[in-house]
C-alpha atoms as a PDB file:
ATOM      1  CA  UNK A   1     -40.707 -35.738  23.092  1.00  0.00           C
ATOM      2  CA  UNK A   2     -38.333 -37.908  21.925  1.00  0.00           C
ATOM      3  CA  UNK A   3     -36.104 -40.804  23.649  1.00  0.00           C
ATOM      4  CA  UNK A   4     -33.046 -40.097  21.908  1.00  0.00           C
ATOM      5  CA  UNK A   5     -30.738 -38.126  19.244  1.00  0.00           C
ATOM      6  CA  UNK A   6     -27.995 -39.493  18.205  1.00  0.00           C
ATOM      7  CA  UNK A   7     -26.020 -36.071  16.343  1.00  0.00           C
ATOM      8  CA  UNK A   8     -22.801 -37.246  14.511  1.00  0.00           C
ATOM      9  CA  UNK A   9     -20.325 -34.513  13.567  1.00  0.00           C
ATOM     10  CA  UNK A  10     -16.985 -34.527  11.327  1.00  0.00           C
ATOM     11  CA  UNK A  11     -16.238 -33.031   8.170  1.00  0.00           C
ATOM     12  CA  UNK A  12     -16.642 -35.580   5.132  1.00  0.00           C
ATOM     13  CA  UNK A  13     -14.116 -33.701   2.818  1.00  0.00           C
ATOM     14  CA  UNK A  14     -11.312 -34.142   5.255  1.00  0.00           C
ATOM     15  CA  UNK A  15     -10.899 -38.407   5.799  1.00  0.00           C
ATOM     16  CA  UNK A  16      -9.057 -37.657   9.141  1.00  0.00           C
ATOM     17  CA  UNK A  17     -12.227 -35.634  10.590  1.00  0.00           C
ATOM     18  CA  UNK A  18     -14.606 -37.899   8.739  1.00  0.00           C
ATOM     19  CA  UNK A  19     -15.109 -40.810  11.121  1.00  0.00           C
ATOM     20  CA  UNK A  20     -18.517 -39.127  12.681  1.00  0.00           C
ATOM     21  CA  UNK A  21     -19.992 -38.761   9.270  1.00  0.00           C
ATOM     22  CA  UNK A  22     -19.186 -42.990   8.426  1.00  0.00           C
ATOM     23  CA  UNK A  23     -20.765 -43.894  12.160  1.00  0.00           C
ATOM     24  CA  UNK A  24     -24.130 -41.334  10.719  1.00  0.00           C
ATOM     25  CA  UNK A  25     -24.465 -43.433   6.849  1.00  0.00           C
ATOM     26  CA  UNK A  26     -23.985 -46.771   9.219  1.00  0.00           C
ATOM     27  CA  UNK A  27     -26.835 -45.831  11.174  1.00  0.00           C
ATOM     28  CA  UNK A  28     -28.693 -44.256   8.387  1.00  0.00           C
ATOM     29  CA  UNK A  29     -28.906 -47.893   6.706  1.00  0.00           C
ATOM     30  CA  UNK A  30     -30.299 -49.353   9.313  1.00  0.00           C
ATOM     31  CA  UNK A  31     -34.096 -49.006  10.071  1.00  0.00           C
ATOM     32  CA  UNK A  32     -34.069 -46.914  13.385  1.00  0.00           C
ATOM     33  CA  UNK A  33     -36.396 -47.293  16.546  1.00  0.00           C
ATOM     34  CA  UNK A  34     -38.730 -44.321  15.538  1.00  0.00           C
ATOM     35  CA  UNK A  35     -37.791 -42.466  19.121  1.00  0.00           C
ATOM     36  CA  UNK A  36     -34.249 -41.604  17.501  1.00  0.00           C
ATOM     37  CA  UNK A  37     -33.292 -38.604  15.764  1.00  0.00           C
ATOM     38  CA  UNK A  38     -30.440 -39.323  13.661  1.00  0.00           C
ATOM     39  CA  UNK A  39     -28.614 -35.822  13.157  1.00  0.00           C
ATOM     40  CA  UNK A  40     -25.809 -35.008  10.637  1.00  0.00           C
ATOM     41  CA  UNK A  41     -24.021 -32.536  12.195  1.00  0.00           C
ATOM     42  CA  UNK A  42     -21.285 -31.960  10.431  1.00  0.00           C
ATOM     43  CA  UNK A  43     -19.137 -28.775  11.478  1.00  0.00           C
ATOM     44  CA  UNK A  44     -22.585 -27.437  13.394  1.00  0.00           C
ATOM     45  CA  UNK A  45     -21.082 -26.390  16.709  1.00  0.00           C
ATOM     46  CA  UNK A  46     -22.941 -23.821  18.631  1.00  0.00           C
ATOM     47  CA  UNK A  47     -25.358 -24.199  15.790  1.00  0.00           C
ATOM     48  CA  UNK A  48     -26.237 -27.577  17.508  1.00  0.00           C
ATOM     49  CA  UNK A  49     -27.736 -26.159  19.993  1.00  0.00           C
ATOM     50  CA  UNK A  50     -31.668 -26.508  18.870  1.00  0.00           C
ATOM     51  CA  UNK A  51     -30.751 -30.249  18.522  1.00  0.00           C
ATOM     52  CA  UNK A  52     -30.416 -30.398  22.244  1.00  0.00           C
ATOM     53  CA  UNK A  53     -34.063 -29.505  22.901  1.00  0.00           C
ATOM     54  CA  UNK A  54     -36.813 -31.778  23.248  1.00  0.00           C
ATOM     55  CA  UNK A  55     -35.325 -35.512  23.847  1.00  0.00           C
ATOM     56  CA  UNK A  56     -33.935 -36.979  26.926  1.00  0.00           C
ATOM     57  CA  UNK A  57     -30.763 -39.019  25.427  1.00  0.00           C
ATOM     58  CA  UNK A  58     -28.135 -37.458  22.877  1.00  0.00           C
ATOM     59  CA  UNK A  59     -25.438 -39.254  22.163  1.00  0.00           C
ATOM     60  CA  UNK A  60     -22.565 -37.243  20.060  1.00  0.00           C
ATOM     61  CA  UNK A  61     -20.782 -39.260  17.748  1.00  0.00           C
ATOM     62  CA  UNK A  62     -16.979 -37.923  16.927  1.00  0.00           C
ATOM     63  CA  UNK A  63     -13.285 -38.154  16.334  1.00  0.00           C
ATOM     64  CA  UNK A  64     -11.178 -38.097  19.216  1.00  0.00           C
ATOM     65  CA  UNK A  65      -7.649 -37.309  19.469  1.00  0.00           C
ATOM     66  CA  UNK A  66      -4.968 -38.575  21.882  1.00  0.00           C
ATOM     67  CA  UNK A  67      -7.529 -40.845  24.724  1.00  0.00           C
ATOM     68  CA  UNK A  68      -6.972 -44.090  23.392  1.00  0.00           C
ATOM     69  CA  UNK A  69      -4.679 -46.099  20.634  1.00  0.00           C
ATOM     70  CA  UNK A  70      -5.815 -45.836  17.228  1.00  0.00           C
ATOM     71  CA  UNK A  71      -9.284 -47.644  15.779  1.00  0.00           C
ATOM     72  CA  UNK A  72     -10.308 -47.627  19.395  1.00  0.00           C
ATOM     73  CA  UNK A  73     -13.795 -46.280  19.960  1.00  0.00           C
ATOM     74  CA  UNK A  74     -14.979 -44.809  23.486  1.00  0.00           C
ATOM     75  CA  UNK A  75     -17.460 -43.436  25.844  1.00  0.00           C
ATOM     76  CA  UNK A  76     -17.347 -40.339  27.519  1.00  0.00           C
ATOM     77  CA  UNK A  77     -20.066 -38.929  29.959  1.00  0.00           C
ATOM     78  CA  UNK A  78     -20.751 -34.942  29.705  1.00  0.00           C
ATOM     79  CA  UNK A  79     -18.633 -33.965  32.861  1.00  0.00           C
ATOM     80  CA  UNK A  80     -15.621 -36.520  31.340  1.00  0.00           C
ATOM     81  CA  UNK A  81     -15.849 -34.630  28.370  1.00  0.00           C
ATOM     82  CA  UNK A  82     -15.669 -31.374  30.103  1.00  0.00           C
ATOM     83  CA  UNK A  83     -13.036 -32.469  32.196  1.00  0.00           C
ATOM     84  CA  UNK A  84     -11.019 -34.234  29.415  1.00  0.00           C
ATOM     85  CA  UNK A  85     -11.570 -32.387  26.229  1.00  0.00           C
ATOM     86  CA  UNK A  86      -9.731 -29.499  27.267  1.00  0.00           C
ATOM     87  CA  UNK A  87      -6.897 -31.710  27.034  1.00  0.00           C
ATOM     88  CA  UNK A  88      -7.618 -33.915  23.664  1.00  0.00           C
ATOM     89  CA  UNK A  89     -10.749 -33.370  22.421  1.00  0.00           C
ATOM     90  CA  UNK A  90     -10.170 -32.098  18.056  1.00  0.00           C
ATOM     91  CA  UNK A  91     -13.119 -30.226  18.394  1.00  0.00           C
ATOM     92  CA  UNK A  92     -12.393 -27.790  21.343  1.00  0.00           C
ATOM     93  CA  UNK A  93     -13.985 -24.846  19.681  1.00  0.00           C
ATOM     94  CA  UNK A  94     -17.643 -24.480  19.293  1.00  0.00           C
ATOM     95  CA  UNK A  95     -18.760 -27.630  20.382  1.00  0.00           C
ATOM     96  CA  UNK A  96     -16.836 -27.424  23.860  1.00  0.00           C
ATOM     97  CA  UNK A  97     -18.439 -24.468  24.513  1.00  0.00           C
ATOM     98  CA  UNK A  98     -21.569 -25.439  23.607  1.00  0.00           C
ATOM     99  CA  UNK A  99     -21.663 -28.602  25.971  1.00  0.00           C
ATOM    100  CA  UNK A 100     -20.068 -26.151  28.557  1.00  0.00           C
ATOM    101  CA  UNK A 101     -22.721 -23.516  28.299  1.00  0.00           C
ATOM    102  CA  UNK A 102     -25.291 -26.537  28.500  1.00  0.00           C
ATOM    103  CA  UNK A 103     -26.124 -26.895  32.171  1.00  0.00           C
ATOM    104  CA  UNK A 104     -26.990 -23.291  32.021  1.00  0.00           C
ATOM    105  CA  UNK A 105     -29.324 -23.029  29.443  1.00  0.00           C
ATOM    106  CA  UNK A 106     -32.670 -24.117  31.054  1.00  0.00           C
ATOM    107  CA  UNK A 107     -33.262 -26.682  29.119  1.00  0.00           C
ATOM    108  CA  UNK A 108     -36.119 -28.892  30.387  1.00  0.00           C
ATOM    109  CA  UNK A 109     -35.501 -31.561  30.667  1.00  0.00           C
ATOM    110  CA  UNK A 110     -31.503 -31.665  30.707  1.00  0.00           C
ATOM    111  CA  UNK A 111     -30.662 -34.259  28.151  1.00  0.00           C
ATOM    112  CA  UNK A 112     -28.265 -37.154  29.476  1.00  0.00           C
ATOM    113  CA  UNK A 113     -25.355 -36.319  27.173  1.00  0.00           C
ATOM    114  CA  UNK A 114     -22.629 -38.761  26.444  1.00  0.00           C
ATOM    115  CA  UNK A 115     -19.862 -38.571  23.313  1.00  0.00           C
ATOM    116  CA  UNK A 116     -18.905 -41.677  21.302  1.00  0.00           C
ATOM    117  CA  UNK A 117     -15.245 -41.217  20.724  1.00  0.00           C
ATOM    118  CA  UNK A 118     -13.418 -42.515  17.613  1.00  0.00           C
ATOM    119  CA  UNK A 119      -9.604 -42.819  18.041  1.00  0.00           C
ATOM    120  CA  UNK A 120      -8.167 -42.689  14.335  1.00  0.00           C
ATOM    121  CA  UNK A 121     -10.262 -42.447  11.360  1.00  0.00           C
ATOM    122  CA  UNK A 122     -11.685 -46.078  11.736  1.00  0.00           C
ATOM    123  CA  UNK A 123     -11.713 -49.210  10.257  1.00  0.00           C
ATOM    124  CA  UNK A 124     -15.452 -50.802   9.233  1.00  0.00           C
ATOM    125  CA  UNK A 125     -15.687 -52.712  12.370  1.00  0.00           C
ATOM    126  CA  UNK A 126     -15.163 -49.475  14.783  1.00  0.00           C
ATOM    127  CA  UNK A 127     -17.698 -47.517  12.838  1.00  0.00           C
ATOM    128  CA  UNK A 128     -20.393 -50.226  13.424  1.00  0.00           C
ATOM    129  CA  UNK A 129     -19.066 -50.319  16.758  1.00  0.00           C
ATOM    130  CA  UNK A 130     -19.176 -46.620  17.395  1.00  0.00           C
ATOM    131  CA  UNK A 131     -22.817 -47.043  15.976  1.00  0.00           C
ATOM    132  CA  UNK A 132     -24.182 -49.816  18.855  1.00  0.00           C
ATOM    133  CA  UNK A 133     -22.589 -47.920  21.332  1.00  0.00           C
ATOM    134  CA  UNK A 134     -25.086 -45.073  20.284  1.00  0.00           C
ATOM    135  CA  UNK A 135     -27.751 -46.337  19.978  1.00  0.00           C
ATOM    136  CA  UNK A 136     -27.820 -48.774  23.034  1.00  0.00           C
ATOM    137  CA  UNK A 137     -27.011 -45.450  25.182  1.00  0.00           C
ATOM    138  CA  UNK A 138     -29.787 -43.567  23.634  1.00  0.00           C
ATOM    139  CA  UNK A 139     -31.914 -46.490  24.151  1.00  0.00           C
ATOM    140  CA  UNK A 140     -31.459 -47.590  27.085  1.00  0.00           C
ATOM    141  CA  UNK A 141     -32.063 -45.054  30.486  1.00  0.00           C
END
């Protein structure tokens, strides 16, 4: 099994949405600790879900909208999220539901999931930021 998974999503052809897919070719030019996944996830969604299986840390990597003043990167816990994203969270379609059906899925074990938030479309230094924020969560238990 492995540590971590670190699943960035965003949509490269739109520069507004594409801050998750910077953070992923930041971390992608790095040599990793071989217990991460790196995952582009692009638009995946519910289609996500089989990256959620078998590791113990995922840490979602995405734009946020409306937490924070712009080229400001944060952390969110799952229950934040869910508590939160129904108020600024972009991405409130299949990706909401999917960490809201999550708890109920059986999966064994129940990854720690946290989401590295990206205020703006970001500057150099917040996408390497965005990037150690990652990987020291999925890192470190």
């Amino acid at each position: 099994m492995k540590k971590g998974r670190i699943i960035c999503v965003g949509n490269r052809l739109l520069s507004a949405d594409a801050v998750g897919m910077l953070v992923f070719d930041e971390l992608r030019s790095r040599s990793l600790n071989k217990d991460i996944d790196l995952v582009e996830g692009g638009l995946g969604g519910l289609d996500l879900l089989p990256w959620f299986e078998g590791c113990s840390r995922i840490a979602l990597v995405d734009r946020v909208v409306g937490f924070c003043p712009p080229d400001t990167v944060l952390r969110l816990e799952l229950a934040d999220m869910l508590t939160f994203c129904r108020q600024g969270y972009s991405h409130s379609g299949g990706l909401l539901y999917l960490l809201n059906s999550l708890p109920n899925l059986g999966l064994d074990p129940m990854p720690v999931v946290c989401l590295i938030g990206i205020e703006g479309a970001g500057s150099p230094q917040t996408v390497r930021k965005a990037a150690e924020l990652a990987l020291d969560f999925v890192l470190n238990t």
